[in-house]
C-alpha atoms as a PDB file:
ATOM      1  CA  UNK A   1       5.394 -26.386  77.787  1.00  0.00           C
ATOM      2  CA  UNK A   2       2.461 -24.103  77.452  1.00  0.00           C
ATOM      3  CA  UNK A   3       4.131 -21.873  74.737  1.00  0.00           C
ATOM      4  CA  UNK A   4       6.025 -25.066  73.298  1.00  0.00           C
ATOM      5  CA  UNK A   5       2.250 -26.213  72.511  1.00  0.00           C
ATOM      6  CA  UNK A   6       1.080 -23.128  71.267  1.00  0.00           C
ATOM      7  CA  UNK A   7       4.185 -22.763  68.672  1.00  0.00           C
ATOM      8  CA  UNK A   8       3.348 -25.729  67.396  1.00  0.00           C
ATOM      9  CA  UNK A   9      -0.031 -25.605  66.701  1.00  0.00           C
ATOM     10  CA  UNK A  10      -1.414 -28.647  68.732  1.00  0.00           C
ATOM     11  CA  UNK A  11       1.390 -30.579  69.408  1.00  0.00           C
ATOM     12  CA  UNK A  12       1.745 -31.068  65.896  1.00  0.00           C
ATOM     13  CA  UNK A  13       5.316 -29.560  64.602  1.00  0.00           C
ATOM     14  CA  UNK A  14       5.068 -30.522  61.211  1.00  0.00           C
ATOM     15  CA  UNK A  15       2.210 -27.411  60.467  1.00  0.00           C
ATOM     16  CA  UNK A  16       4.966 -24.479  60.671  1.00  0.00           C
ATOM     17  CA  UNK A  17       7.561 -26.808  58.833  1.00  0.00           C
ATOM     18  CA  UNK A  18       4.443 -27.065  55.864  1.00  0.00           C
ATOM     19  CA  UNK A  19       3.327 -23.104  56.578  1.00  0.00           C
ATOM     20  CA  UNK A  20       7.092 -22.352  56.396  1.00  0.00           C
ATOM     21  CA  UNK A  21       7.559 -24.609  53.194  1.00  0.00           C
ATOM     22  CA  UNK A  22       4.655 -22.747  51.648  1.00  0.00           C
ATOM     23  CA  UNK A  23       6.199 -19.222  52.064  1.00  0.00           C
ATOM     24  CA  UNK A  24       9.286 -20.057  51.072  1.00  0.00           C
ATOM     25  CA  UNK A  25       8.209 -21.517  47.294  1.00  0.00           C
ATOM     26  CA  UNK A  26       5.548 -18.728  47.281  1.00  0.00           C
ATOM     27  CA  UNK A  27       8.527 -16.159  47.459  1.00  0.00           C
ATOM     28  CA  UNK A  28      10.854 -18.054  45.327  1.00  0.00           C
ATOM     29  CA  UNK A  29       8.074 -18.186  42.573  1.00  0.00           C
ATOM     30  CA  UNK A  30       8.047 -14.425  42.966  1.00  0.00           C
ATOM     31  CA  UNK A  31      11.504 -13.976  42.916  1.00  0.00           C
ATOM     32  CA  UNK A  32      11.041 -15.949  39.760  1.00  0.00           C
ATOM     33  CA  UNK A  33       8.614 -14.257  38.086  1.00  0.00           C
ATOM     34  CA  UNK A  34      10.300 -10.796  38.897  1.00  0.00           C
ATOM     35  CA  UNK A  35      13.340 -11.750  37.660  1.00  0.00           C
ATOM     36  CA  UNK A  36      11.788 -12.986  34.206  1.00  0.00           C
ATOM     37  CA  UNK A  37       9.948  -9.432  34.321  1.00  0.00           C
ATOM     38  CA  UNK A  38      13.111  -8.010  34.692  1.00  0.00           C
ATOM     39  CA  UNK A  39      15.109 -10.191  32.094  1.00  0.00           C
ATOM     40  CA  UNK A  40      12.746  -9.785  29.260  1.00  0.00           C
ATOM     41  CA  UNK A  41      12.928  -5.876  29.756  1.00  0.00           C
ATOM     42  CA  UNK A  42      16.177  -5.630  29.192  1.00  0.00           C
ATOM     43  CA  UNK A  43      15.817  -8.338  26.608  1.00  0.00           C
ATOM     44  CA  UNK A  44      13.386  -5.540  24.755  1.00  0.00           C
ATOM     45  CA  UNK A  45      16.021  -2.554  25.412  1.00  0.00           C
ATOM     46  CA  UNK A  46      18.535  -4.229  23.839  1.00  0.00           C
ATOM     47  CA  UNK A  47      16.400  -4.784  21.025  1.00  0.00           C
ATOM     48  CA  UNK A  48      15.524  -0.806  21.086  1.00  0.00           C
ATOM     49  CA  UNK A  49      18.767  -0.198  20.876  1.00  0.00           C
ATOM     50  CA  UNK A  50      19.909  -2.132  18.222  1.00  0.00           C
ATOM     51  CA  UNK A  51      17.042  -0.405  16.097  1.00  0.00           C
ATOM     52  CA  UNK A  52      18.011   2.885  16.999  1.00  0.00           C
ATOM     53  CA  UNK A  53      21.511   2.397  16.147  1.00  0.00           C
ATOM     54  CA  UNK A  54      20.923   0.713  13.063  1.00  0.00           C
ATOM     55  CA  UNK A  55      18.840   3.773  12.121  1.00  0.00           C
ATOM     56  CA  UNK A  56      21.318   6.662  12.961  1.00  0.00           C
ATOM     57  CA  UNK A  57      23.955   4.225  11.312  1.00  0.00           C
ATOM     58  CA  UNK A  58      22.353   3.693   7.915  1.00  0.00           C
ATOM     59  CA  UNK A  59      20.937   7.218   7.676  1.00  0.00           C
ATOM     60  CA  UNK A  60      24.706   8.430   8.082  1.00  0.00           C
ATOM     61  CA  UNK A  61      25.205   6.447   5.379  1.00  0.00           C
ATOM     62  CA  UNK A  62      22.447   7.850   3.100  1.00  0.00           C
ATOM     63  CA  UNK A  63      24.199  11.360   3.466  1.00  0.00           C
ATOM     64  CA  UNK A  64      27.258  10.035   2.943  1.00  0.00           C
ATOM     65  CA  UNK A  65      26.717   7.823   0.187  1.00  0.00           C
ATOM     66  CA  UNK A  66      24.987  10.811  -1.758  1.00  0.00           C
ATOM     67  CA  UNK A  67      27.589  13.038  -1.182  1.00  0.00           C
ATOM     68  CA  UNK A  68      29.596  10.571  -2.982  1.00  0.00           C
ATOM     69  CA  UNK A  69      27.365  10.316  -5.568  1.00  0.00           C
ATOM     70  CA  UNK A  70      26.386  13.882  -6.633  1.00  0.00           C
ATOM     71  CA  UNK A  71      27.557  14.715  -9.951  1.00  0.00           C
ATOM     72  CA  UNK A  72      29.857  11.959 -10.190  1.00  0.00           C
ATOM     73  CA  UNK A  73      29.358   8.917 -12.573  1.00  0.00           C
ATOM     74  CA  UNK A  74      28.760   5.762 -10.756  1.00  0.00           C
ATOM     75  CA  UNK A  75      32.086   4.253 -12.183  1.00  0.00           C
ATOM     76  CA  UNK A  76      33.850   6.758 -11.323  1.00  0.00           C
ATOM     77  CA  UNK A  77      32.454   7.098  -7.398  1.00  0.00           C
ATOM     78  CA  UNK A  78      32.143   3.207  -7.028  1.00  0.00           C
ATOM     79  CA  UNK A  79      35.877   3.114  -6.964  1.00  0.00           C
ATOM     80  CA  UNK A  80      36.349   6.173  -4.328  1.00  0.00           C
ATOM     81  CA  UNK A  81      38.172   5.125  -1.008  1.00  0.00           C
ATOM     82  CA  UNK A  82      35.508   5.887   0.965  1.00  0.00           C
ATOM     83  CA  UNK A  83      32.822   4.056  -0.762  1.00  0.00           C
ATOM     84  CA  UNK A  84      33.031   0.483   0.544  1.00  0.00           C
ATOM     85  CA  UNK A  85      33.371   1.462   4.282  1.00  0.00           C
ATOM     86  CA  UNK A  86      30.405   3.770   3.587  1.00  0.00           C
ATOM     87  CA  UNK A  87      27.829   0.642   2.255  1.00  0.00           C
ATOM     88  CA  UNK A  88      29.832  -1.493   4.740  1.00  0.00           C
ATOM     89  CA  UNK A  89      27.845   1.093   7.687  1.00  0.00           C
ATOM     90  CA  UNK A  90      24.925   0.708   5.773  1.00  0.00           C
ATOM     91  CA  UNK A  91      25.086  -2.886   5.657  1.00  0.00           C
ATOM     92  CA  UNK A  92      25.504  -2.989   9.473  1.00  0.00           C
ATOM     93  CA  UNK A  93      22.878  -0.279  10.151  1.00  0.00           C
ATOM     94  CA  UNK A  94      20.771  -2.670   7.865  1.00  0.00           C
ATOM     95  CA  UNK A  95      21.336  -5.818  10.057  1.00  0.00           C
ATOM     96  CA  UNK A  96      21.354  -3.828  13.300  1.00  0.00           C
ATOM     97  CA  UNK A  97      17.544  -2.896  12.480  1.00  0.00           C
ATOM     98  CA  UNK A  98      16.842  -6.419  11.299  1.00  0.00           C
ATOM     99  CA  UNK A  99      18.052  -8.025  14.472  1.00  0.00           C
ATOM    100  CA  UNK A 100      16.390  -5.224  16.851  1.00  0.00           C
ATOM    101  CA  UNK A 101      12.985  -5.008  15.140  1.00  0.00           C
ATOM    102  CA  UNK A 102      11.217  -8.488  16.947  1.00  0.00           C
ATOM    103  CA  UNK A 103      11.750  -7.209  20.147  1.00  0.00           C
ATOM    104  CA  UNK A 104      10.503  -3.657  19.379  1.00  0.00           C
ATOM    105  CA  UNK A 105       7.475  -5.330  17.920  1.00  0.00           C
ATOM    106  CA  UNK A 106       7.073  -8.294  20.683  1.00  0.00           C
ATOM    107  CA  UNK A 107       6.808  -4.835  22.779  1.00  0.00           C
ATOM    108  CA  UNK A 108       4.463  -2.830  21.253  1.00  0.00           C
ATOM    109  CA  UNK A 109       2.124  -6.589  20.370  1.00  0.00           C
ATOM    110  CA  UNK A 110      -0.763  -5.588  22.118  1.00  0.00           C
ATOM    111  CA  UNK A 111      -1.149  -1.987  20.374  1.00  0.00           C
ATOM    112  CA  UNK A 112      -0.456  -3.489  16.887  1.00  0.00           C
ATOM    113  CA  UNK A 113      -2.402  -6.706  16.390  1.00  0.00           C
ATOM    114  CA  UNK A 114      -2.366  -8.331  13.749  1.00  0.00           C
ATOM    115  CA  UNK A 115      -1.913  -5.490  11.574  1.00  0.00           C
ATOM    116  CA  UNK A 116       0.712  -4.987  13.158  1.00  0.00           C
ATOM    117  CA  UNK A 117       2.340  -8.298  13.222  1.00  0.00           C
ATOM    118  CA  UNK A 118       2.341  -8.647   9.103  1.00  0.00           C
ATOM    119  CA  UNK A 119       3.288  -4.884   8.545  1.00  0.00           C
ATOM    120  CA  UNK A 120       6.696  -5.822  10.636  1.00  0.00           C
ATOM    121  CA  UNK A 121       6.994  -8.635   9.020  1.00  0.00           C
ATOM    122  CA  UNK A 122       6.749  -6.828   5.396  1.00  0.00           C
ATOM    123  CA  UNK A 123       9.023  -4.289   6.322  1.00  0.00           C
ATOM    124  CA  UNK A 124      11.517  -6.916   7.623  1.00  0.00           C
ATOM    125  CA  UNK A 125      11.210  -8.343   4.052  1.00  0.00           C
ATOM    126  CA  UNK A 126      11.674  -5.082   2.318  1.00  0.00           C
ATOM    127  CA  UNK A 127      14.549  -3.952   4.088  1.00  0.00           C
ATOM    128  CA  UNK A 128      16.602  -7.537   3.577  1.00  0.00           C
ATOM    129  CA  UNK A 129      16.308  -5.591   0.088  1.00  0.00           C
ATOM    130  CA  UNK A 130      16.620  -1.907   0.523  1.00  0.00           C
ATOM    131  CA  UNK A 131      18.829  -2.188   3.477  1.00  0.00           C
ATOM    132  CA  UNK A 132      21.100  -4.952   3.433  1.00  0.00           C
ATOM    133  CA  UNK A 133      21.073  -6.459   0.158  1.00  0.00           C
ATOM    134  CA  UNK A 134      21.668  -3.245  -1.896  1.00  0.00           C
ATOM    135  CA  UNK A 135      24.054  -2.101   1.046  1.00  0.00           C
ATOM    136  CA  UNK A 136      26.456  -5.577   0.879  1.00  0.00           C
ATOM    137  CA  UNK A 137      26.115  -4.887  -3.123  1.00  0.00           C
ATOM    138  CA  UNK A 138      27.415  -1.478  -2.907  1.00  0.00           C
ATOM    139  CA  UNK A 139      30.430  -2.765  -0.766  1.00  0.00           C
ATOM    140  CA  UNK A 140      31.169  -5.955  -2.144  1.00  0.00           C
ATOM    141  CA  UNK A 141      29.845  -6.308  -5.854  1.00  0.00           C
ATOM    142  CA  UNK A 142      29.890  -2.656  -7.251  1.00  0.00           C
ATOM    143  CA  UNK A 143      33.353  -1.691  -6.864  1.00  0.00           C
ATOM    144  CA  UNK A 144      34.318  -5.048  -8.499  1.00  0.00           C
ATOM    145  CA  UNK A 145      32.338  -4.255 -11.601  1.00  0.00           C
ATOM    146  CA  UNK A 146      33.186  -0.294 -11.951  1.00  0.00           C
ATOM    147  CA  UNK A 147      36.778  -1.507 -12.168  1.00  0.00           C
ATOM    148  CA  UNK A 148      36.065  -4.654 -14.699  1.00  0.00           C
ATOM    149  CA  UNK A 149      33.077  -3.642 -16.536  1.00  0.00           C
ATOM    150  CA  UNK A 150      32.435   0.335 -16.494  1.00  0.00           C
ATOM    151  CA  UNK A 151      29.765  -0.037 -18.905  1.00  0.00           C
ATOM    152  CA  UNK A 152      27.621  -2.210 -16.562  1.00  0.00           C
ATOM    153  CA  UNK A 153      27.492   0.546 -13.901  1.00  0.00           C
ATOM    154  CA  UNK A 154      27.278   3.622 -16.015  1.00  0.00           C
ATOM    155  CA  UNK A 155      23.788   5.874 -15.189  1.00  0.00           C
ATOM    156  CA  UNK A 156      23.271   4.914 -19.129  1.00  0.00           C
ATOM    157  CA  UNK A 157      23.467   1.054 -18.580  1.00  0.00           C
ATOM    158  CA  UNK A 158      20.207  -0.844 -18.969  1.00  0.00           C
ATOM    159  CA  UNK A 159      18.730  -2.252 -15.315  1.00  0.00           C
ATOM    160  CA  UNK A 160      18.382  -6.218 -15.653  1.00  0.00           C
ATOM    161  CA  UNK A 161      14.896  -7.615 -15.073  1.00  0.00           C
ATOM    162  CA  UNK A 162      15.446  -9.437 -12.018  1.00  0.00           C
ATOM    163  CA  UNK A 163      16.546  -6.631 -10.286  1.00  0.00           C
ATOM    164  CA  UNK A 164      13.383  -4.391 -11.452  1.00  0.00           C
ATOM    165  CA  UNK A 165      11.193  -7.094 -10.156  1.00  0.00           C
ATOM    166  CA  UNK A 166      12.855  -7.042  -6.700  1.00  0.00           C
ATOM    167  CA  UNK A 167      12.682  -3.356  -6.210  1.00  0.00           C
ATOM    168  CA  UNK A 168       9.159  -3.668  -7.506  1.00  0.00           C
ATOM    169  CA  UNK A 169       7.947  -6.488  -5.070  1.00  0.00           C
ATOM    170  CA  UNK A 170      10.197  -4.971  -2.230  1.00  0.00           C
ATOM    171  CA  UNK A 171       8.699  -1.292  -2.464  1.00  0.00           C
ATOM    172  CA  UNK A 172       4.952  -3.423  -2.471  1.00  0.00           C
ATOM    173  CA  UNK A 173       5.803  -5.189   0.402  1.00  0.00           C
ATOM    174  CA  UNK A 174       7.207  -1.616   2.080  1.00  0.00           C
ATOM    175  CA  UNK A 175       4.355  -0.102   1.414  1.00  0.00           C
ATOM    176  CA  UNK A 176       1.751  -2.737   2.358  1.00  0.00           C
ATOM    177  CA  UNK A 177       3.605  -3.452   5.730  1.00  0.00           C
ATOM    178  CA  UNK A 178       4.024   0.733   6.541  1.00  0.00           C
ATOM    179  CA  UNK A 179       0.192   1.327   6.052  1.00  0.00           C
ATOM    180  CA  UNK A 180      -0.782  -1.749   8.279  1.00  0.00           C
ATOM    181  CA  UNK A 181       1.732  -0.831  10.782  1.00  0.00           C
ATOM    182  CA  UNK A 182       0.557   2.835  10.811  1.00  0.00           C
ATOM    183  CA  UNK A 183      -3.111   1.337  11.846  1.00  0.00           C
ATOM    184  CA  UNK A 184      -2.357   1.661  15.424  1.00  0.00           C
ATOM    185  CA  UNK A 185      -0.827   5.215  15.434  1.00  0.00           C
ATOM    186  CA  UNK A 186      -3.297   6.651  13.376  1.00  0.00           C
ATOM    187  CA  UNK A 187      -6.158   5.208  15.035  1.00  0.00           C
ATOM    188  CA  UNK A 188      -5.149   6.497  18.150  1.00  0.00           C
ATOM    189  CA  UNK A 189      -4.082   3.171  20.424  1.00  0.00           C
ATOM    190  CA  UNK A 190      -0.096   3.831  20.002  1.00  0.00           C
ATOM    191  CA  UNK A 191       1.475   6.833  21.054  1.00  0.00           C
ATOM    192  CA  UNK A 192       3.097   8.930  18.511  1.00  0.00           C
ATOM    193  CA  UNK A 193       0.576   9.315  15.596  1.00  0.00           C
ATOM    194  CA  UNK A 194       3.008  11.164  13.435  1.00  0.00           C
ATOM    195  CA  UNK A 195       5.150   7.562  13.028  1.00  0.00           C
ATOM    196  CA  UNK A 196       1.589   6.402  11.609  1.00  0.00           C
ATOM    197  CA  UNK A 197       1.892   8.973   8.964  1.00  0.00           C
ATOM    198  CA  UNK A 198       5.597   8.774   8.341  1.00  0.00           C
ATOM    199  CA  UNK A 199       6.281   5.228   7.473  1.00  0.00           C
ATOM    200  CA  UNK A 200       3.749   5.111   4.636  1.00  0.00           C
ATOM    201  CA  UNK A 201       5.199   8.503   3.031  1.00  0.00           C
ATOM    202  CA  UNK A 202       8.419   6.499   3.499  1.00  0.00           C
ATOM    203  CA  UNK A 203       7.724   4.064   0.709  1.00  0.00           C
ATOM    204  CA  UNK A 204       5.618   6.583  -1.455  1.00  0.00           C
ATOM    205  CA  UNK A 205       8.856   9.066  -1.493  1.00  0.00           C
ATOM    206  CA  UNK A 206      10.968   5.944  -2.928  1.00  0.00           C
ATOM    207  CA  UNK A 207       8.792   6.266  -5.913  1.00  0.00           C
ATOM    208  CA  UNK A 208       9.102  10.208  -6.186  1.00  0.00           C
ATOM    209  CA  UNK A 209      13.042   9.936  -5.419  1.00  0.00           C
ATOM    210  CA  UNK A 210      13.557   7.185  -7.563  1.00  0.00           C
ATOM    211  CA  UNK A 211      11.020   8.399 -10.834  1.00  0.00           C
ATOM    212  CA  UNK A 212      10.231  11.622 -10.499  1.00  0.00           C
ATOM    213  CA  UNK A 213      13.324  13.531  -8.484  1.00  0.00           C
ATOM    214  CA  UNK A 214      16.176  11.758 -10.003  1.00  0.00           C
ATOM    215  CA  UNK A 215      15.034   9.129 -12.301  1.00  0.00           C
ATOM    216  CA  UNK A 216      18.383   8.829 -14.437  1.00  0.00           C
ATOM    217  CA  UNK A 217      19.890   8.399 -11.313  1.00  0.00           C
ATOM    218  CA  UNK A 218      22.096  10.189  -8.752  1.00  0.00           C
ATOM    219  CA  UNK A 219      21.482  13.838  -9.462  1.00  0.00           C
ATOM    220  CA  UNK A 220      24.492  16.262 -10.066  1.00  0.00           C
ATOM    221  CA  UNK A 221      23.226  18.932  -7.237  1.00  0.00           C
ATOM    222  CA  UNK A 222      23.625  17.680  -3.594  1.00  0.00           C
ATOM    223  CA  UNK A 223      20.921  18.699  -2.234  1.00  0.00           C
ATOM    224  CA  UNK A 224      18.696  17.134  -5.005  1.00  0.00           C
ATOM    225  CA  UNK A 225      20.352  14.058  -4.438  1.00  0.00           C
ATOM    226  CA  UNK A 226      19.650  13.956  -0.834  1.00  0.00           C
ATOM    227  CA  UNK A 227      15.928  14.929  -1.210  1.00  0.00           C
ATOM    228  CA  UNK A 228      16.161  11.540  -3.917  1.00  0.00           C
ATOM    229  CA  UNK A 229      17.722   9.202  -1.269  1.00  0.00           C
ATOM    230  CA  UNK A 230      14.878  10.742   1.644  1.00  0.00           C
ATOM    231  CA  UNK A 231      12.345   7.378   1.662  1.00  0.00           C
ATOM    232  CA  UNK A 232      14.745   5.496   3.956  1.00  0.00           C
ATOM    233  CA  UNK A 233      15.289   8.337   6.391  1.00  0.00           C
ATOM    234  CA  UNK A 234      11.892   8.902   6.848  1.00  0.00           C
ATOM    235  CA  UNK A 235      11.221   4.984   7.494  1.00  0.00           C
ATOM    236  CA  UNK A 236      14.448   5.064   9.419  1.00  0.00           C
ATOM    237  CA  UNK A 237      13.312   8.021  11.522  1.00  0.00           C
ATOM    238  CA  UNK A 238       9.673   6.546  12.581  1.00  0.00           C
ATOM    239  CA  UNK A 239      11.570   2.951  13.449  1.00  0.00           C
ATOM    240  CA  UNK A 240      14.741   4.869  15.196  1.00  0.00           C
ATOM    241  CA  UNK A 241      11.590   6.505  17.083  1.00  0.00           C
ATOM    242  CA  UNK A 242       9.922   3.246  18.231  1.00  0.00           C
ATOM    243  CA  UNK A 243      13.076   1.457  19.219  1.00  0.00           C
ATOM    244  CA  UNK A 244      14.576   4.324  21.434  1.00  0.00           C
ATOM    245  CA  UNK A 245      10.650   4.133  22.877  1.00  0.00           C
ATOM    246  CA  UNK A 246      11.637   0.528  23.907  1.00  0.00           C
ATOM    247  CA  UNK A 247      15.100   0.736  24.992  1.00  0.00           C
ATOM    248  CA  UNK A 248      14.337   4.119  27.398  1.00  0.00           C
ATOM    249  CA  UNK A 249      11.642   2.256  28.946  1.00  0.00           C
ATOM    250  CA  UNK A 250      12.932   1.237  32.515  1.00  0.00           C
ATOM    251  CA  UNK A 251      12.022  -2.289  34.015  1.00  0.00           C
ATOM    252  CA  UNK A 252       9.560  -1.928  37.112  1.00  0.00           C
ATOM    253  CA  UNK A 253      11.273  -2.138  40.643  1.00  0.00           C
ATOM    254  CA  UNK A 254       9.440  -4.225  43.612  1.00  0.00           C
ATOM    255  CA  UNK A 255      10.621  -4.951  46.846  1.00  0.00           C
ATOM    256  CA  UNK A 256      10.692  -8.619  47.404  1.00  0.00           C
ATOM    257  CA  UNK A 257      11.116 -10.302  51.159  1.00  0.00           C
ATOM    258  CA  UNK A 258       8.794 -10.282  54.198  1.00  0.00           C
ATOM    259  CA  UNK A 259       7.734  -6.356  54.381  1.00  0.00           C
ATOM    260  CA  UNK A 260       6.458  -6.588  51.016  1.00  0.00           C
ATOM    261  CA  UNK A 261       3.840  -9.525  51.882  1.00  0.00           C
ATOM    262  CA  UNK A 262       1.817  -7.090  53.617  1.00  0.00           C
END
């Protein structure tokens, strides 16, 4: 009776029913919690990953595309076998990137800011552009008019207005959103400075490729041509860099049950 008494706390059995009620939603909130921590990780990792692929995708493309391109007249090399599956990878790299690129940035908030916030969101913008826009064109649009309309395509052929405008305010918002996202490298509270300094040569070697290394277009020497097409890769590169960051990241591990309430 004695020990009856003393399990019971008084006589009163409802106390270890309330303690026991306690412990129990104070471990399922845990077990809550943990899981979330755990969910979200791998949330982020996927999100890594999609960036990284999307980079190594679309940078295969770059090569590939300008080994298409070198010394061959856009007509003519708009119509090659190869050339739609080509800017068909590109397109997917492009979209891969797009998708992946919130969660690399949800990851990294706290480093970037603010800054950090609108740079992603510039370079998202650019990239619809530079990435998947001129990518889907290549596949879809370009073929159709080097077989139809020659003339339209040809490295001689003036460039239309709108689409001057698009590269213009594309290459802006590139630019603006790789300086502001380089803020937090440079300064020194993200790891990996040298992505600080790489995504705003990125947009700046667009301009050289595109005006001063090849201005009438693709060049005739390979090598040339690839040195052109380089402002992609290097952007490509520094956000490859930041979502394999994410997605090798490992979620943390804790014990959860009775030895781990000390």
């Amino acid at each position: 009776m004695r020990l009856k008494m003393w399990f019971y706390r008084g006589g009163n059995p409802t106390g270890v029913a309330r303690t026991l009620d306690r412990g129990a939603a104070a471990l399922h909130a845990q077990s809550r919690r943990e899981v979330g921590t755990v969910t979200g990780t791998r949330l982020f990792r996927i999100g890594g990953l999609l960036v990284f692929v999307g980079a190594v995708a679309f940078v295969l493309q770059v090569v590939l595309r300008s080994v298409l391109t070198a010394g061959v007249d856009p007509a003519v090399s708009a119509q090659v076998g190869l050339w739609m599956p080509v800017n068909a990878l590109g397109a997917l790299g492009a979209a891969l990137v797009l998708l992946g690129l919130p969660a690399v940035y949800v990851r990294m908030a706290g480093e970037g800011g603010m800054p950090g916030l609108v740079g992603f969101a510039l370079i998202e913008v650019s990239w619809m552009f530079f990435g998947l826009f001129l990518s889907l064109y290549g596949a879809l649009v370009l073929p159709w008019l080097a077989d139809q309309a020659p003339r339209l395509v040809a490295a001689s052929a003036p460039i239309p207005l709108g689409f001057v405008l698009a590269f213009a305010l594309g290459l802006l918002a590139w630019l603006l959103g790789a300086v502001l996202l380089a803020v937090p490298f440079v300064r020194g509270p993200a790891r990996a400075r040298w992505v600080g300094y790489l995504l705003p040569a990125s947009a700046l070697w667009v301009l050289v490729g595109s005006f001063v290394i090849a201005p009438g277009g693709p060049a005739s020497n390979l090598a040339v041509n690839l040195l052109s097409n380089l402002g992609p890769v290097l952007l490509l590169i520094g956000l490859g860099y930041l979502g394999f960051r994410v997605w090798a990241e490992r979620a943390p591990t804790k014990h959860v049950g009775p030895a781990g309430d000390g």
